[in-house]
N, C-alpha and C. Protein backbone atom coordinates (compact mmCIF):
# COMPACT_ATOMS: atom_id res chain seq x y z
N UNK A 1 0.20 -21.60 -14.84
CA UNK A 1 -0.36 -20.54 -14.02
C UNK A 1 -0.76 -21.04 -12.64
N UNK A 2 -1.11 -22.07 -12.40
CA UNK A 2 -1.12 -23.27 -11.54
C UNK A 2 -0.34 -22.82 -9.98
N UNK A 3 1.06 -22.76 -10.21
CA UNK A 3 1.87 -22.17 -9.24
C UNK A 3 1.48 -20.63 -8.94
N UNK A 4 1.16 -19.88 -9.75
CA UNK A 4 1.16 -17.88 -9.49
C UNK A 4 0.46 -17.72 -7.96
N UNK A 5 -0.48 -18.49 -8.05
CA UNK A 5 -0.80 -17.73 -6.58
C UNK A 5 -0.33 -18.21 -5.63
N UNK A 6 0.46 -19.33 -5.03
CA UNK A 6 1.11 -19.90 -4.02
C UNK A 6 2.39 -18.82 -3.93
N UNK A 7 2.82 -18.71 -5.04
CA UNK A 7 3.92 -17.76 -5.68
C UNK A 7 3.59 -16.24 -4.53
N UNK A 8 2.37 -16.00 -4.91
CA UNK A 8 1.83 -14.43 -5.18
C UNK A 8 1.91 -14.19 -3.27
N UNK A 9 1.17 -15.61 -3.14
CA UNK A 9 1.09 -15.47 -1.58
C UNK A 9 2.11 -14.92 -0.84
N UNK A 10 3.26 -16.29 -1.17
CA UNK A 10 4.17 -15.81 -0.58
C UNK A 10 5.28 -14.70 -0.62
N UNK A 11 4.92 -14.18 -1.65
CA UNK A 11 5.87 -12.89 -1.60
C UNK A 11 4.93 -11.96 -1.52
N UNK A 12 3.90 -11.66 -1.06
CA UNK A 12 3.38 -10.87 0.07
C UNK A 12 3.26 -10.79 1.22
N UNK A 13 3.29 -12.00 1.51
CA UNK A 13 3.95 -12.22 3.04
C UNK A 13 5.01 -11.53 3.88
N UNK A 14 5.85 -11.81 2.43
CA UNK A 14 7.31 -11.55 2.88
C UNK A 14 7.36 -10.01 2.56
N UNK A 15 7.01 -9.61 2.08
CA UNK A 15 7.11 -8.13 1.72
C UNK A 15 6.41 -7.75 3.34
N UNK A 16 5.00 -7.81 3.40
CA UNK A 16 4.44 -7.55 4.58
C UNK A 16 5.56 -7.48 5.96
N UNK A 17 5.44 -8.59 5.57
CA UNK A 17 6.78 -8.75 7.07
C UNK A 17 7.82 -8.13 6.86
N UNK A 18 8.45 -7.56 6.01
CA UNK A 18 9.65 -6.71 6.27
C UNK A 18 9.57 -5.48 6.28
N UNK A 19 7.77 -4.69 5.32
CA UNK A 19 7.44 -3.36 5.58
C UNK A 19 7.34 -3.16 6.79
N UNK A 20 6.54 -4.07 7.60
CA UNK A 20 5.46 -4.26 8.92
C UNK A 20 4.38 -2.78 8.87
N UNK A 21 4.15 -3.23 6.91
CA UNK A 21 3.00 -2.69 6.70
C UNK A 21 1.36 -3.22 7.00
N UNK A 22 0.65 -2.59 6.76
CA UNK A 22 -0.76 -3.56 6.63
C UNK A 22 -0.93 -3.72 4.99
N UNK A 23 -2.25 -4.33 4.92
CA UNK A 23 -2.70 -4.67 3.23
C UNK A 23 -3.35 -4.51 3.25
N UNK A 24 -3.72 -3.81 1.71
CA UNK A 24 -4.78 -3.24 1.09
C UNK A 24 -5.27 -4.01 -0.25
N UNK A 25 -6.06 -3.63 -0.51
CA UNK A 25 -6.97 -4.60 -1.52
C UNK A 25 -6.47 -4.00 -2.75
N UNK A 26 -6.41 -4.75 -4.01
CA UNK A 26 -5.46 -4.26 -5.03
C UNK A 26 -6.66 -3.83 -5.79
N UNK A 27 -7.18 -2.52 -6.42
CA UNK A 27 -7.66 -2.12 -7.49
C UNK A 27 -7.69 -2.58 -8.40
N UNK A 28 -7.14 -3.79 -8.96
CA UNK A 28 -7.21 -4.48 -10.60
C UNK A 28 -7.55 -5.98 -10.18
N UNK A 29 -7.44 -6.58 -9.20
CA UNK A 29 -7.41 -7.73 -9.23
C UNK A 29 -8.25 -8.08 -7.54
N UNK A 30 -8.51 -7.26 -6.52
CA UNK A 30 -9.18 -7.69 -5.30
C UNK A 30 -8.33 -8.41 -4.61
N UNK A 31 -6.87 -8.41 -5.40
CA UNK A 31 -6.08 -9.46 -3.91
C UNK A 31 -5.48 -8.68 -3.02
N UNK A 32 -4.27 -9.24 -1.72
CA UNK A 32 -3.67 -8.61 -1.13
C UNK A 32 -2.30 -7.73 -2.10
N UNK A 33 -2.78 -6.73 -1.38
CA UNK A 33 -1.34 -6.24 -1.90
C UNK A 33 -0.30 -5.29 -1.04
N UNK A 34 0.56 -4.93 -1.33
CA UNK A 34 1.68 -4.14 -0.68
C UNK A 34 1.83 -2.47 -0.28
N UNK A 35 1.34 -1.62 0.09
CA UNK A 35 1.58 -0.41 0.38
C UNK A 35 2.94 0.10 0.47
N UNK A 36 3.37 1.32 0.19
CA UNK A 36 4.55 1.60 1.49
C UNK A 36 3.53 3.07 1.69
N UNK A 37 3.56 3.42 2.63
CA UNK A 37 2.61 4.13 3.54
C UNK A 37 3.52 5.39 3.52
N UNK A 38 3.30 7.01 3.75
CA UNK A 38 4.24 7.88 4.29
C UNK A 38 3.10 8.47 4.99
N UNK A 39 3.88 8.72 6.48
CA UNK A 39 2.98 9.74 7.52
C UNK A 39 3.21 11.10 7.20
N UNK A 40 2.03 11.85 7.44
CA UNK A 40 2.16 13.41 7.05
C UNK A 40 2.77 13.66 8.50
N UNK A 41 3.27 14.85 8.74
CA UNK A 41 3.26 15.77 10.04
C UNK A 41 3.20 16.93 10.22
N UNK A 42 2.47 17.62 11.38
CA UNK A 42 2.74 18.87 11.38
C UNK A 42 3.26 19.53 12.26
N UNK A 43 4.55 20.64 12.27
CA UNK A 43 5.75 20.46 12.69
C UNK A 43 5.55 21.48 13.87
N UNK A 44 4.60 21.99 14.84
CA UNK A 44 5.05 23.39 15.39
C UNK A 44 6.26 23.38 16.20
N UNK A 45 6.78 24.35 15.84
CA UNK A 45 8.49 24.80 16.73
C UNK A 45 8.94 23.30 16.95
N UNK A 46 9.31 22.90 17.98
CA UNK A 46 10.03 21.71 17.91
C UNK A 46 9.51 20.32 18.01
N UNK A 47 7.83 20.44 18.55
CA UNK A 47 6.90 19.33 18.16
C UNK A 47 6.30 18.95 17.17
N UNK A 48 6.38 17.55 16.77
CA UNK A 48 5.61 17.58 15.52
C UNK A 48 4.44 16.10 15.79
N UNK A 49 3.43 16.06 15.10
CA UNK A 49 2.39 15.87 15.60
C UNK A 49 1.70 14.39 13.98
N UNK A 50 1.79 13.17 14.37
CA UNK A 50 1.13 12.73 12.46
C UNK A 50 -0.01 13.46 12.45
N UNK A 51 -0.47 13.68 11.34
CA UNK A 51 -2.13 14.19 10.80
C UNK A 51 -2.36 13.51 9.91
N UNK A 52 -1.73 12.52 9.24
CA UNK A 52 -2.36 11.55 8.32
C UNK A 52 -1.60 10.69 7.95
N UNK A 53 -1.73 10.13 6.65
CA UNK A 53 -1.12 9.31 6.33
C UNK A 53 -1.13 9.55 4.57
N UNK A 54 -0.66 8.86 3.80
CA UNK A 54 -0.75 8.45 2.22
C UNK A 54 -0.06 7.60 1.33
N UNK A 55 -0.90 7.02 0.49
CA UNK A 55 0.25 5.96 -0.09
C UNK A 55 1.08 6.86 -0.79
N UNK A 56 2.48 6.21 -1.04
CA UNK A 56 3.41 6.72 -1.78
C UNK A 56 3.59 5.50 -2.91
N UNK A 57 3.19 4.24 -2.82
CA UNK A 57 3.77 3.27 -3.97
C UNK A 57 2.86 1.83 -3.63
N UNK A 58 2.48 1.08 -4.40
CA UNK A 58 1.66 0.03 -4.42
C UNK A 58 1.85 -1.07 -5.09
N UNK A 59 2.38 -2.22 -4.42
CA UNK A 59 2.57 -3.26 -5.41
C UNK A 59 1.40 -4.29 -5.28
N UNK A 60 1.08 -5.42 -6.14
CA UNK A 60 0.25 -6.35 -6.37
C UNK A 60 1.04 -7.37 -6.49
N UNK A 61 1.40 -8.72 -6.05
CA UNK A 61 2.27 -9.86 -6.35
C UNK A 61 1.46 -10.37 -7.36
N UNK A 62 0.14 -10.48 -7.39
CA UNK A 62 -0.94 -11.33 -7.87
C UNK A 62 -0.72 -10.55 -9.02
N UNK A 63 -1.40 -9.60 -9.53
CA UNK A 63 -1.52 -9.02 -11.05
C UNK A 63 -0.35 -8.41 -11.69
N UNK A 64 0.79 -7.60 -10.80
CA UNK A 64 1.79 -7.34 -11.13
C UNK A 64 1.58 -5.70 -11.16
N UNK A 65 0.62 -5.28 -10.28
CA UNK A 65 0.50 -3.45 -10.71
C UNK A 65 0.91 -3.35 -9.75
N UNK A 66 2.18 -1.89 -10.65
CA UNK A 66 2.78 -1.68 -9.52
C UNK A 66 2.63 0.15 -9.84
N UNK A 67 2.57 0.97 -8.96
CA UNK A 67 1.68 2.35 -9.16
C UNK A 67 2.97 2.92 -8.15
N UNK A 68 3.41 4.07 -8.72
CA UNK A 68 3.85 5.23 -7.79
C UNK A 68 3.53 6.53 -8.11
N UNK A 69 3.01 6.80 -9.37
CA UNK A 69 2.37 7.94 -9.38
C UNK A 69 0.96 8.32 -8.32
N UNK A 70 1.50 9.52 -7.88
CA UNK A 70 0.23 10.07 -7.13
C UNK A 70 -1.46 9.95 -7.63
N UNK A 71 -1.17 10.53 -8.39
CA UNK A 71 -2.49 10.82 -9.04
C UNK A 71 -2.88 9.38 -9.53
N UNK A 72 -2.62 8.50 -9.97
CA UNK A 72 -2.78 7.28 -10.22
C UNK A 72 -3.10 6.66 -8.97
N UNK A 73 -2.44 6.63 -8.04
CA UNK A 73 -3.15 6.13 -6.83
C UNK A 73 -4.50 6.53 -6.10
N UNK A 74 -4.64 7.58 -6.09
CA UNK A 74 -5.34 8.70 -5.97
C UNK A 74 -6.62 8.24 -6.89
N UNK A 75 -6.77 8.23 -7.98
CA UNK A 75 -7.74 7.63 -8.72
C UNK A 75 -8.41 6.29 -8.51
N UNK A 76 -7.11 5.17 -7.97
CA UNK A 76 -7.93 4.19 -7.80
C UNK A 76 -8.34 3.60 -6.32
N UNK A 77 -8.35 5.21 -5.51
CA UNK A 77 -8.58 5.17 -4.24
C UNK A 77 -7.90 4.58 -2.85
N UNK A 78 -6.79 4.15 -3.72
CA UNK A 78 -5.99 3.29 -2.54
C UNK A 78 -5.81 4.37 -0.89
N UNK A 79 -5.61 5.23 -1.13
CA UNK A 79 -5.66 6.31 0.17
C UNK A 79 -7.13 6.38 0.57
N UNK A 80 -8.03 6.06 -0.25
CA UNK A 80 -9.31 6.00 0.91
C UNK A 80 -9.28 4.70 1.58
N UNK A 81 -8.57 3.97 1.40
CA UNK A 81 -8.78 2.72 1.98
C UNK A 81 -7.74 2.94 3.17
N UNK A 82 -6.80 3.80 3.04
CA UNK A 82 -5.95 4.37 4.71
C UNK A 82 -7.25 4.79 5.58
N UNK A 83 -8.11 5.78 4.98
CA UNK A 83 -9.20 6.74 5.67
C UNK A 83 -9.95 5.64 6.34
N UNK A 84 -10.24 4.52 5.97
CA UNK A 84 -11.65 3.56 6.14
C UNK A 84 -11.35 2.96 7.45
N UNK A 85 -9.35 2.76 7.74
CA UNK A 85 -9.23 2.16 8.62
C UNK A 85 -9.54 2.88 10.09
């Protein structure tokens, strides 16, 4: 187990760097973890405008949770942690 987090590190890194997401704190374990983010918009006539944001999917390198249900995310607050920023 020795190796997992050198492991864990670096393939959050690398994930990071190719989302050119930010990181959020993982609900099961307090480490970094992976977002993929979707912007809301709202569209009038041919302008459209972000109004928010929300997670759509969440990985953990460190514990291995990986969440795409809404409501599951939603529960363990990962979208308030978009709000906080």
């Amino acid at each position: 187990m020795s190796g997992h987090i050198p492991v864990a590190d670096e393939r959050t890194e690398k994930a990071l760097r190719k989302s050119r997401t930010l990181t959020m704190v993982c609900p099961a374990c307090e480490s970094p973890g992976v977002p993929t983010i979707e912007v809301d918009y709202d569209h009038d006539g041919e302008d459209s405008h972000p109004i928010g944001a929300s997670v759509v999917h969440f990985h953990c390198y460190f514990c291995e949770l990986d969440v795409e249900d809404y409501h599951e995310i939603d529960l363990m607050g990962l979208n308030d942690q978009i709000r906080r920023r």
